[in-house]
C-alpha atoms as a PDB file:
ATOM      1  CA  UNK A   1     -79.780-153.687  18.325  1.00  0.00           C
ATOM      2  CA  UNK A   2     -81.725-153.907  21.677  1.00  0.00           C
ATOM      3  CA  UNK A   3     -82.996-150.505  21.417  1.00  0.00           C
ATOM      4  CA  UNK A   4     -84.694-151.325  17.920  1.00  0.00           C
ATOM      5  CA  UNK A   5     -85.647-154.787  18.936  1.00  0.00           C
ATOM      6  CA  UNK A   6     -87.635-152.932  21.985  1.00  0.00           C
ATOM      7  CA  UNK A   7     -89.386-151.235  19.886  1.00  0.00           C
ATOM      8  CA  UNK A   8     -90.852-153.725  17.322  1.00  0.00           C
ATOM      9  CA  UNK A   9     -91.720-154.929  20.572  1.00  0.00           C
ATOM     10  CA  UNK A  10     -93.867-151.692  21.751  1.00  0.00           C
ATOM     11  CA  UNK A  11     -95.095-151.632  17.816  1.00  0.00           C
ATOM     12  CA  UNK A  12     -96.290-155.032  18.241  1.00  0.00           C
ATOM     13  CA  UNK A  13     -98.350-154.340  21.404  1.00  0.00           C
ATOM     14  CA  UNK A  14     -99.982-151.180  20.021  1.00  0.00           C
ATOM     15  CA  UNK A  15    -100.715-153.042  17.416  1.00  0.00           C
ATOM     16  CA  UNK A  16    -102.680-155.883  18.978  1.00  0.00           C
ATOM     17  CA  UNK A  17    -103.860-154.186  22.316  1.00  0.00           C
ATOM     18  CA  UNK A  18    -102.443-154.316  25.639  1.00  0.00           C
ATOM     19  CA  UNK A  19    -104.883-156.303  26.915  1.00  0.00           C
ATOM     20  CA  UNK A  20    -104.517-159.250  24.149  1.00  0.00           C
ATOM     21  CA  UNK A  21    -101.312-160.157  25.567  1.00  0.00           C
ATOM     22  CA  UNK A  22    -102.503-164.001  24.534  1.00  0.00           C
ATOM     23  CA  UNK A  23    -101.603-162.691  20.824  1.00  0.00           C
ATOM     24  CA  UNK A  24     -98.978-160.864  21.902  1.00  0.00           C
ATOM     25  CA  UNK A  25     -96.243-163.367  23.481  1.00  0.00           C
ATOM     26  CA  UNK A  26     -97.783-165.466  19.849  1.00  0.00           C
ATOM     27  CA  UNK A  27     -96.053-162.613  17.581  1.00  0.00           C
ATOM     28  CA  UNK A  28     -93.071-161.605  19.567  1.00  0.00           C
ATOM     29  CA  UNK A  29     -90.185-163.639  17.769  1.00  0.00           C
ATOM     30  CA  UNK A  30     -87.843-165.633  19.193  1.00  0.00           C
ATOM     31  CA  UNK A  31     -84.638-164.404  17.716  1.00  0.00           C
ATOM     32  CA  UNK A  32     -82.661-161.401  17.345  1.00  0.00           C
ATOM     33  CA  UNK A  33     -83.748-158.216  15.545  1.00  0.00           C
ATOM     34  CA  UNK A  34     -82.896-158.486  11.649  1.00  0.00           C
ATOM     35  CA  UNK A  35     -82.701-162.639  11.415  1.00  0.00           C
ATOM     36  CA  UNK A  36     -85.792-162.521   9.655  1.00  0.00           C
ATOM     37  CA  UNK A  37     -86.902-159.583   7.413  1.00  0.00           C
ATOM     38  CA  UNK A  38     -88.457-157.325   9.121  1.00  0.00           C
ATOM     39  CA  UNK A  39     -92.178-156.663   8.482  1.00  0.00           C
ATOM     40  CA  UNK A  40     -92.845-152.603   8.112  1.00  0.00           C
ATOM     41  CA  UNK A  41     -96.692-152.068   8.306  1.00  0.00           C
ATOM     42  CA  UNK A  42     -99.201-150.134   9.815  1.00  0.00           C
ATOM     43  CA  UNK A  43    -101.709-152.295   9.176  1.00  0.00           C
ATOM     44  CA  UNK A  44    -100.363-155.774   9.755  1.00  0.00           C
ATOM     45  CA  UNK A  45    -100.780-156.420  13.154  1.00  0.00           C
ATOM     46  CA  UNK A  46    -104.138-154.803  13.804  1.00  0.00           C
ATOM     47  CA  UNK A  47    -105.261-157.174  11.142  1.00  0.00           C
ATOM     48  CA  UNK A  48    -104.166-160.393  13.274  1.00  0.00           C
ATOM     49  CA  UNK A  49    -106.383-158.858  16.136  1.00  0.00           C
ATOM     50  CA  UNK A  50    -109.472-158.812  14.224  1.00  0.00           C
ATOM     51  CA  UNK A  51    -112.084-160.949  15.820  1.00  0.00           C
ATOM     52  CA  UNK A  52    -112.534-163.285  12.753  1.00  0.00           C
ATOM     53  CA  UNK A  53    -108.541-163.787  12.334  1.00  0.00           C
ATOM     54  CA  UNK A  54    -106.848-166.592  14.533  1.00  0.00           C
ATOM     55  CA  UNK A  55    -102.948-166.996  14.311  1.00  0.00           C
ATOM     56  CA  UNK A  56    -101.931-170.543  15.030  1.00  0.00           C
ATOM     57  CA  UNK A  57     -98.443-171.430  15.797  1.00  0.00           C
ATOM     58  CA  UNK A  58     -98.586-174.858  16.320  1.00  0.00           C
ATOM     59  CA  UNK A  59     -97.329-177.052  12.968  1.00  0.00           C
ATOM     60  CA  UNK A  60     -99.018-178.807  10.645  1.00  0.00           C
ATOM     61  CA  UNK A  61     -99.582-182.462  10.503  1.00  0.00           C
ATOM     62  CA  UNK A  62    -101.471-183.447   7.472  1.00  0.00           C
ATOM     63  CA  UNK A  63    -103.975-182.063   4.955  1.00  0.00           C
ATOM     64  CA  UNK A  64    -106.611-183.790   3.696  1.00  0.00           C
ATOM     65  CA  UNK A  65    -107.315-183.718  -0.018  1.00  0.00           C
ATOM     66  CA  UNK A  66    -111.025-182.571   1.380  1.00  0.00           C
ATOM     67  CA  UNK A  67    -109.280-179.403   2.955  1.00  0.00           C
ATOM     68  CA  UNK A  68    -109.038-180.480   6.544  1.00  0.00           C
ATOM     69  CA  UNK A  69    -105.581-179.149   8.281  1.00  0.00           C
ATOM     70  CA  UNK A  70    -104.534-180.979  11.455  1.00  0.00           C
ATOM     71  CA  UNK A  71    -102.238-179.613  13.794  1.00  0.00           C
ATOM     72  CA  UNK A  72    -100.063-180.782  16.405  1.00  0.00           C
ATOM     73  CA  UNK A  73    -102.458-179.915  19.097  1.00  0.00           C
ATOM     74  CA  UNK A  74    -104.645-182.261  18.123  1.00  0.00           C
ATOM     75  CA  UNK A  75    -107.356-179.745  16.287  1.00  0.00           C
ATOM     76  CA  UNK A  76    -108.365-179.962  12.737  1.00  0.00           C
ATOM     77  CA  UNK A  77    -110.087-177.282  10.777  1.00  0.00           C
ATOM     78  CA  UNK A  78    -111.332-176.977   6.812  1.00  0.00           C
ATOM     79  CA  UNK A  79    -110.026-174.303   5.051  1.00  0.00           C
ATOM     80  CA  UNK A  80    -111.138-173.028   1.638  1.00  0.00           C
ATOM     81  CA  UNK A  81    -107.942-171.880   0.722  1.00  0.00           C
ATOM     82  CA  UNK A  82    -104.258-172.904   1.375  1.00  0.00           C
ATOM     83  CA  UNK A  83    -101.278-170.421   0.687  1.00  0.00           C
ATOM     84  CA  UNK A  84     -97.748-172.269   1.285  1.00  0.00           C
ATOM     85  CA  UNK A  85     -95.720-169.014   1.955  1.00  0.00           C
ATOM     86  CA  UNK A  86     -92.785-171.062   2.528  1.00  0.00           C
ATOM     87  CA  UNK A  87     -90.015-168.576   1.809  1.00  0.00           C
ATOM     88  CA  UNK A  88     -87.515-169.099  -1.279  1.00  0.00           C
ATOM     89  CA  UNK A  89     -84.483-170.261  -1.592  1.00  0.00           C
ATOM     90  CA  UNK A  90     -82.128-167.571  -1.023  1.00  0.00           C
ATOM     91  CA  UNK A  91     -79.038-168.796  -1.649  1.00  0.00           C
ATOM     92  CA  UNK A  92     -77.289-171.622  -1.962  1.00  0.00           C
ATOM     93  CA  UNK A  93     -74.696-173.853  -3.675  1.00  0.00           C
ATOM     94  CA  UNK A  94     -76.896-173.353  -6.634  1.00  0.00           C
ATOM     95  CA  UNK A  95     -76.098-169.502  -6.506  1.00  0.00           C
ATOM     96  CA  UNK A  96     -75.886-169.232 -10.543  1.00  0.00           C
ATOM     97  CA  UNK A  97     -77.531-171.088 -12.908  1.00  0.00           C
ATOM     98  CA  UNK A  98     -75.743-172.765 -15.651  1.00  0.00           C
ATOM     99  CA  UNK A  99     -74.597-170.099 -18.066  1.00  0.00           C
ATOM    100  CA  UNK A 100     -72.984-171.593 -21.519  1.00  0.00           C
ATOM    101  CA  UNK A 101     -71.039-170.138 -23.912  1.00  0.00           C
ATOM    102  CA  UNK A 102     -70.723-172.274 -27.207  1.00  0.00           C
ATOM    103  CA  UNK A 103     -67.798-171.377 -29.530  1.00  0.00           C
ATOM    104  CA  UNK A 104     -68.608-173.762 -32.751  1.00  0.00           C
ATOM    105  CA  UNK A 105     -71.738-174.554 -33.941  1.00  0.00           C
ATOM    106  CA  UNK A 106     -71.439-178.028 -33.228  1.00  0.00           C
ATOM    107  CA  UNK A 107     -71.710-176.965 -29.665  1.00  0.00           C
ATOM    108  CA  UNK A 108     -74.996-175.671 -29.752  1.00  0.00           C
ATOM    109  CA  UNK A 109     -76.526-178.426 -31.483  1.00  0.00           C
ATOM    110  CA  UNK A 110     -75.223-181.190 -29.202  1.00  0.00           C
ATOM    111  CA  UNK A 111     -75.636-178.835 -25.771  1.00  0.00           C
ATOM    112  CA  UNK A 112     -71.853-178.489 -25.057  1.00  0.00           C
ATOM    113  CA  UNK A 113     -70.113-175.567 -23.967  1.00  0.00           C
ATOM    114  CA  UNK A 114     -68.068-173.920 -21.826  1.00  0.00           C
ATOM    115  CA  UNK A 115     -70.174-173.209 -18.218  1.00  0.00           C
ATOM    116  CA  UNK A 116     -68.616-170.111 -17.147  1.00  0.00           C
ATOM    117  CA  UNK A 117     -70.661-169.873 -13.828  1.00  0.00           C
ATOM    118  CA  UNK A 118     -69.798-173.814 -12.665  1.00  0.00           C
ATOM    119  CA  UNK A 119     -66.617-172.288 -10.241  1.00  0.00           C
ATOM    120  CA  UNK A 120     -68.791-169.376  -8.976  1.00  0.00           C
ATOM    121  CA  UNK A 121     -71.177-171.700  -6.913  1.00  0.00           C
ATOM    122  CA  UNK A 122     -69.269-172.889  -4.368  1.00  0.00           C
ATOM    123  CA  UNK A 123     -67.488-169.398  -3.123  1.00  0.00           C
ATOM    124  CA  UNK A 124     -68.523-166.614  -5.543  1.00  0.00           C
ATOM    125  CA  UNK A 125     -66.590-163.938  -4.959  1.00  0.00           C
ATOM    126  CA  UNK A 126     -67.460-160.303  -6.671  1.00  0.00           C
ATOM    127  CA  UNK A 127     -65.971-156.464  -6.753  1.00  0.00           C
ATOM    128  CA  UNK A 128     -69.264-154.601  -5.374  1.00  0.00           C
ATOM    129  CA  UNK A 129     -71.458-157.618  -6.388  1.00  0.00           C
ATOM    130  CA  UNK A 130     -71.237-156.591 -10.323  1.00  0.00           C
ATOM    131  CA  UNK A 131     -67.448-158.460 -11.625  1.00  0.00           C
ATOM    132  CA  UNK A 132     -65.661-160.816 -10.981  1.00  0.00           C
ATOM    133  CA  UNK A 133     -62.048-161.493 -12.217  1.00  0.00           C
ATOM    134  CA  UNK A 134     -62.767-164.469 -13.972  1.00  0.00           C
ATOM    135  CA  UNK A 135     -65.344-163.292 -16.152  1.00  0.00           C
ATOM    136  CA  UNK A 136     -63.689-160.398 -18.351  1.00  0.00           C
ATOM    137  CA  UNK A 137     -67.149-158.468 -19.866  1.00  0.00           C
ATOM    138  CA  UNK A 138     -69.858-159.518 -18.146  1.00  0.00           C
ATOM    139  CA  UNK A 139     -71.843-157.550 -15.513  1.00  0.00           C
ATOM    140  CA  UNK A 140     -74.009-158.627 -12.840  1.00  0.00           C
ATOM    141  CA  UNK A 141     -76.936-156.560 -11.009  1.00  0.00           C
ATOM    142  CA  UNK A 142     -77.805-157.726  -7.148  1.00  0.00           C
ATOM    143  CA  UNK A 143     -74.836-160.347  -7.354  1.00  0.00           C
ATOM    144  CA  UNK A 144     -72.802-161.713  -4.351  1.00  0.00           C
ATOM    145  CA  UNK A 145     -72.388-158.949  -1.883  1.00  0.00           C
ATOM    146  CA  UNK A 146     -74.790-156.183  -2.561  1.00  0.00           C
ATOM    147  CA  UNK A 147     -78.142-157.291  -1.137  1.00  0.00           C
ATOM    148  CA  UNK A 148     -78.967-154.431   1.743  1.00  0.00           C
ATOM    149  CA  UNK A 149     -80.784-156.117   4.708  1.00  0.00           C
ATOM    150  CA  UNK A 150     -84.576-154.789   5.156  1.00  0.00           C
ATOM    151  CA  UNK A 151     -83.602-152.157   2.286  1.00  0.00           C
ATOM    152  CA  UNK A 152     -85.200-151.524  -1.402  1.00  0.00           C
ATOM    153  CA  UNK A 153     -83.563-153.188  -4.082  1.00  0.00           C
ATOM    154  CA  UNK A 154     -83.986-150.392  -6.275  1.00  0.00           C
ATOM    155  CA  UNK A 155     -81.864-148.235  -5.065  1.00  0.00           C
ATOM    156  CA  UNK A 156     -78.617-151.048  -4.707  1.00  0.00           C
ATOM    157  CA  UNK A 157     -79.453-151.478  -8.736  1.00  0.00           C
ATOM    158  CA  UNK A 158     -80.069-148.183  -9.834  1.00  0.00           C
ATOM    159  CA  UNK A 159     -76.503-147.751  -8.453  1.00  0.00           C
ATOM    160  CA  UNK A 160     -74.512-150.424  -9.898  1.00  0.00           C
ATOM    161  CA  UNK A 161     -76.245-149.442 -13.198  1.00  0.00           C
ATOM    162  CA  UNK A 162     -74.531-145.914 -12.899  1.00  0.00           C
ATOM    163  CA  UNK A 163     -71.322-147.576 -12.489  1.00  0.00           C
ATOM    164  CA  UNK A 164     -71.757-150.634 -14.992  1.00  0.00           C
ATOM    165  CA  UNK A 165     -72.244-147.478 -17.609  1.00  0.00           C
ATOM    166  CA  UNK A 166     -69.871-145.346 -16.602  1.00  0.00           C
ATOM    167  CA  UNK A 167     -67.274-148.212 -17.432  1.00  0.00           C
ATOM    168  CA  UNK A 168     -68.960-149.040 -20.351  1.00  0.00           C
ATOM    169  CA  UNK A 169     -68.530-145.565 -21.953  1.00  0.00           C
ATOM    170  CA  UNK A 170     -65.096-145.817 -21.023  1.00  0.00           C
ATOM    171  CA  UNK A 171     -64.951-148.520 -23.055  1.00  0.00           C
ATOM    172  CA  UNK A 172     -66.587-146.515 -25.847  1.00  0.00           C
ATOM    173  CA  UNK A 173     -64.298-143.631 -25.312  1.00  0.00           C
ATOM    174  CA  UNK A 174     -61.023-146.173 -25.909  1.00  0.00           C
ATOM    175  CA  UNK A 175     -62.708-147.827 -29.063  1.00  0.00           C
ATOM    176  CA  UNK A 176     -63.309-144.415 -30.581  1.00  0.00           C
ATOM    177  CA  UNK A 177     -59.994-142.917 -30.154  1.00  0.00           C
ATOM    178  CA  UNK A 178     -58.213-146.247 -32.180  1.00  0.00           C
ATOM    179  CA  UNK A 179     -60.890-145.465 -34.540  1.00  0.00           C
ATOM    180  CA  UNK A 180     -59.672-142.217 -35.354  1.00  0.00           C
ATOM    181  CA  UNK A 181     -56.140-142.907 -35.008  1.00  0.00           C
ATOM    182  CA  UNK A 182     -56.239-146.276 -37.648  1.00  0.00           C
ATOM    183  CA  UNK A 183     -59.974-146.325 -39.190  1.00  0.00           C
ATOM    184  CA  UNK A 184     -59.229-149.893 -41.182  1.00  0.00           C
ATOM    185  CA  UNK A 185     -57.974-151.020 -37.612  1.00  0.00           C
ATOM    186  CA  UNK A 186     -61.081-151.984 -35.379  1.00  0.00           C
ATOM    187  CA  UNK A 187     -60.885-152.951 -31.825  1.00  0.00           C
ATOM    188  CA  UNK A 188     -62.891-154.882 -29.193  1.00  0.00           C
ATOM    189  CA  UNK A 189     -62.387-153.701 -25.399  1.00  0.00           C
ATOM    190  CA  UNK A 190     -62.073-156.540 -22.495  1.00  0.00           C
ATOM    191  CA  UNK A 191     -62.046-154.882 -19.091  1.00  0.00           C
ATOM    192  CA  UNK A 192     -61.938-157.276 -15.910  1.00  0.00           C
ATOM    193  CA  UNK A 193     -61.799-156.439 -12.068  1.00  0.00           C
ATOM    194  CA  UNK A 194     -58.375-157.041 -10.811  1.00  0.00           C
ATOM    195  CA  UNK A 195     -58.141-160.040  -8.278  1.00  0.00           C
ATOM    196  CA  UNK A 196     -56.168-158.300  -6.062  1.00  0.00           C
ATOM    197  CA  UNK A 197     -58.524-155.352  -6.095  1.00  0.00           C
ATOM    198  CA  UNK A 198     -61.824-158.100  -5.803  1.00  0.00           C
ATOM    199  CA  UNK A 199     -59.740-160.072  -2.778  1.00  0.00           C
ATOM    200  CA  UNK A 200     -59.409-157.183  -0.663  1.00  0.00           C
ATOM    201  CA  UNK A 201     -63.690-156.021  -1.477  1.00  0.00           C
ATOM    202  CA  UNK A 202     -64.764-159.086  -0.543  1.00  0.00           C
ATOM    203  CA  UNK A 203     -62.350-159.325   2.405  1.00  0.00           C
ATOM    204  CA  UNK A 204     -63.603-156.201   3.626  1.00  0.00           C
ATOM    205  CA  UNK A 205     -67.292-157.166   3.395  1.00  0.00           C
ATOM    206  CA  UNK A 206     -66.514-160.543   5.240  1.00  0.00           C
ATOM    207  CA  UNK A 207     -64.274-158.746   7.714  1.00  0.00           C
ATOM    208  CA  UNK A 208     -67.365-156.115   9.006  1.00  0.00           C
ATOM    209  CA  UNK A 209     -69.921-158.952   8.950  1.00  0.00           C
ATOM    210  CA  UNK A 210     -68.126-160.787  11.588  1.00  0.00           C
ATOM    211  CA  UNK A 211     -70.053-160.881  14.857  1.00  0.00           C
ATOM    212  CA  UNK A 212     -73.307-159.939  13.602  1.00  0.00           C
ATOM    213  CA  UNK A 213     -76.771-161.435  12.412  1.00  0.00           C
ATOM    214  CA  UNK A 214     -75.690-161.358   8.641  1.00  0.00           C
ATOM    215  CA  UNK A 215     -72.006-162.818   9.271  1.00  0.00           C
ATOM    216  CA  UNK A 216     -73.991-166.186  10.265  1.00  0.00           C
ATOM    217  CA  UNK A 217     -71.743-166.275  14.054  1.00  0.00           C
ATOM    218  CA  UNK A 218     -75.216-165.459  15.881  1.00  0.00           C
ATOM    219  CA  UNK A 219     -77.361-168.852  15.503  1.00  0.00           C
ATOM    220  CA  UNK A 220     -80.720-167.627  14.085  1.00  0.00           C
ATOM    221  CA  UNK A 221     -81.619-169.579  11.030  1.00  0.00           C
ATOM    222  CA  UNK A 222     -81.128-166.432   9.255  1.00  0.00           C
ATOM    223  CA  UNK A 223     -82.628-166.464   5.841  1.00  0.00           C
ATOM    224  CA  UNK A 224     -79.498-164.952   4.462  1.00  0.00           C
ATOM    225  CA  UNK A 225     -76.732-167.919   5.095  1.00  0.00           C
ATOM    226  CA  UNK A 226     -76.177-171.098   3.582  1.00  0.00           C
ATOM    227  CA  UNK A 227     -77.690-173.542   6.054  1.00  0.00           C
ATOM    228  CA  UNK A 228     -74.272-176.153   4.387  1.00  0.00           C
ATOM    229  CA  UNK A 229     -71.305-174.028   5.206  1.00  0.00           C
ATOM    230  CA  UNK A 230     -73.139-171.021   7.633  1.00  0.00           C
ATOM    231  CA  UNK A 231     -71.885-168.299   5.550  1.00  0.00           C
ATOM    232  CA  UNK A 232     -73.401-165.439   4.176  1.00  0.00           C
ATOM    233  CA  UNK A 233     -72.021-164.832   0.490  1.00  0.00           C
ATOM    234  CA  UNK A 234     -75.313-162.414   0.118  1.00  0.00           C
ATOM    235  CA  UNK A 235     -76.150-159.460   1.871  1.00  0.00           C
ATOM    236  CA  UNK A 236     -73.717-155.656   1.691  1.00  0.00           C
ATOM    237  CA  UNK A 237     -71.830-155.691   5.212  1.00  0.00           C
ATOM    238  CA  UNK A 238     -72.797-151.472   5.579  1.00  0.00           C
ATOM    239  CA  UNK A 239     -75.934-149.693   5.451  1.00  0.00           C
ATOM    240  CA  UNK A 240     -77.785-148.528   2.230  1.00  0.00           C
ATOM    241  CA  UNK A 241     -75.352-145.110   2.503  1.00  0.00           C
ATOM    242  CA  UNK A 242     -72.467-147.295   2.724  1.00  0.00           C
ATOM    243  CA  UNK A 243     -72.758-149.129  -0.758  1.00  0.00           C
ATOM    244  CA  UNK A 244     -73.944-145.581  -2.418  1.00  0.00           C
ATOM    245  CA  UNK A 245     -70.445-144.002  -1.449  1.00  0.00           C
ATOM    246  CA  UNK A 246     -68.707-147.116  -2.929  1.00  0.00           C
ATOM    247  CA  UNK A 247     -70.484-147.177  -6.087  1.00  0.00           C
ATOM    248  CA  UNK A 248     -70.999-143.647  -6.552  1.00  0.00           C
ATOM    249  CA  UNK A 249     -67.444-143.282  -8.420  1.00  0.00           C
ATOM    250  CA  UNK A 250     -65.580-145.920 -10.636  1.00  0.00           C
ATOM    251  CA  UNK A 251     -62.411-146.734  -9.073  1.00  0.00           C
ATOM    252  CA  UNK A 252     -60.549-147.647 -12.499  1.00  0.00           C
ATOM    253  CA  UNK A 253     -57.266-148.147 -11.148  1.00  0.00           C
ATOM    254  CA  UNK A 254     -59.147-151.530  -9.345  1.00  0.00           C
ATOM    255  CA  UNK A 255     -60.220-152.403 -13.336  1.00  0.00           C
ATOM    256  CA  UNK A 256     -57.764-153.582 -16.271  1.00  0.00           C
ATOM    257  CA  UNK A 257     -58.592-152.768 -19.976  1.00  0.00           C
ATOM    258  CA  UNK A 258     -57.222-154.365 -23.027  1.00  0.00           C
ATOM    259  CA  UNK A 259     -57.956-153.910 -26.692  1.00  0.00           C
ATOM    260  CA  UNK A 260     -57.924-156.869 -29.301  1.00  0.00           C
ATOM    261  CA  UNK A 261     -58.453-157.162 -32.874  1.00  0.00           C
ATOM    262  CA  UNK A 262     -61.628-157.611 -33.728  1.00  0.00           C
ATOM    263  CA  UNK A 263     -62.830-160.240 -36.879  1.00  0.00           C
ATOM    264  CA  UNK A 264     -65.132-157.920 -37.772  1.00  0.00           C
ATOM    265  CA  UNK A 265     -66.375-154.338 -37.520  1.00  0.00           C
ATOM    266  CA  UNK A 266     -69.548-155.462 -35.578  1.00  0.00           C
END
């Protein structure tokens, strides 16, 4: 941790100049390596040293509908444009969006149904960030969990792809061998993550986070955990090699498969 945070450090200076240590003690952050995503550039930070770039720290106090920004420090200045990179919201109580399933028809024209995300907002809890036991058939990509800090998100979802379809042509396999056992008998496949199996995943990701950045016990407004109950219900607990060994084969004894009639052969 201090060994990397020294060196975004030395990257910083090399990248402004030793001698514009004004701009330097302006970029060095206040807060622990990894709180914030880290920035990985070559260019970035010679760009703030340019002569015609100023970085200003202070906050903003009001903007004029002219395009006059006023700081805190008194000084106002017209700008031609105005970017509000003000983050996203990351996560929150509002974790899933409604998701409805209508059963009649009536349903659908009046806008009830069954919201089958509502008890997932408060404390979702997933098997590798892709089930969870209360949802038999449905697959999630990036979901609770599986986020890698500073990481590419291709590579968590090209993962839990592999795996979602290696269960699904299990799935296959099953409905193909009733099919040639009892061809007028058709059959639809529900597999679900076992709680048990679910409990102790998401035990083990809370358990290693403990202590660290992502775990939310080290106070630095991390943009990972819910600012309303400081936990992190986001980010993987290991590094990028970590969730690639976990994915990388389908434990089925952790899943349950059932087959049930279907109405029809669709």
């Amino acid at each position: 941790m201090y060994s990397g945070a020294a060196l975004c450090k030395a990257n910083i200076l090399r990248g402004v100049g030793r001698l514009n240590e004004k701009l330097y003690k302006k970029l060095v952050p206040n807060y622990p390596l990894g709180c914030k995503r880290i920035c990985i550039s070559n260019s970035y930070y010679p760009a703030l040293a340019r002569p015609h770039v100023d970085v200003i720290r202070e906050e903003v106090v009001s903007v004029s509908p002219e395009g006059y920004i006023s700081t805190s420090d008194g000084t106002t200045r017209h700008v031609d444009v105005i970017i509000c990179a003000t983050g996203y919201e990351q996560m929150t109580t509002h974790w899933f969006n409604p998701v409805k399933i209508f059963v009649k028809e009536d349903e659908i024209e009046e806008g009830d149904g069954i919201d089958v995300t509502k008890g997932l907002r408060q404390d979702p809890n997933f098997y590798l960030g892709i089930m969870t036991d209360t949802l038999p058939n449905m697959f999630f990509i990036y979901g609770p969990y599986s986020l890698i800090p500073h990481f590419s998100a291709v590579f968590c979802i090209e993962y839990q792809m592999n795996w979602i379809v290696t269960v699904l042509k299990r799935m296959r396999k099953m409905v193909a061998g009733k099919l040639e056992r009892n061809r007028d008998q058709y059959q639809n496949v529900v597999v679900c993550v076992k709680e048990s199996a679910q409990t102790d995943d998401v035990r083990n990701v809370r358990d290693k986070m403990k202590n660290t950045i992502h775990g939310g016990s080290v106070p630095c407004n991390a943009w990972n955990v819910d600012k309303t109950t400081g936990q992190n219900l986001t980010t993987f607990s290991g590094a990028a090699k970590d969730f690639w060994w976990k994915c990388r084969r389908v434990r089925f004894q952790d899943l349950e498969f059932n087959l049930t009639p279907a109405t029809h052969p669709g």
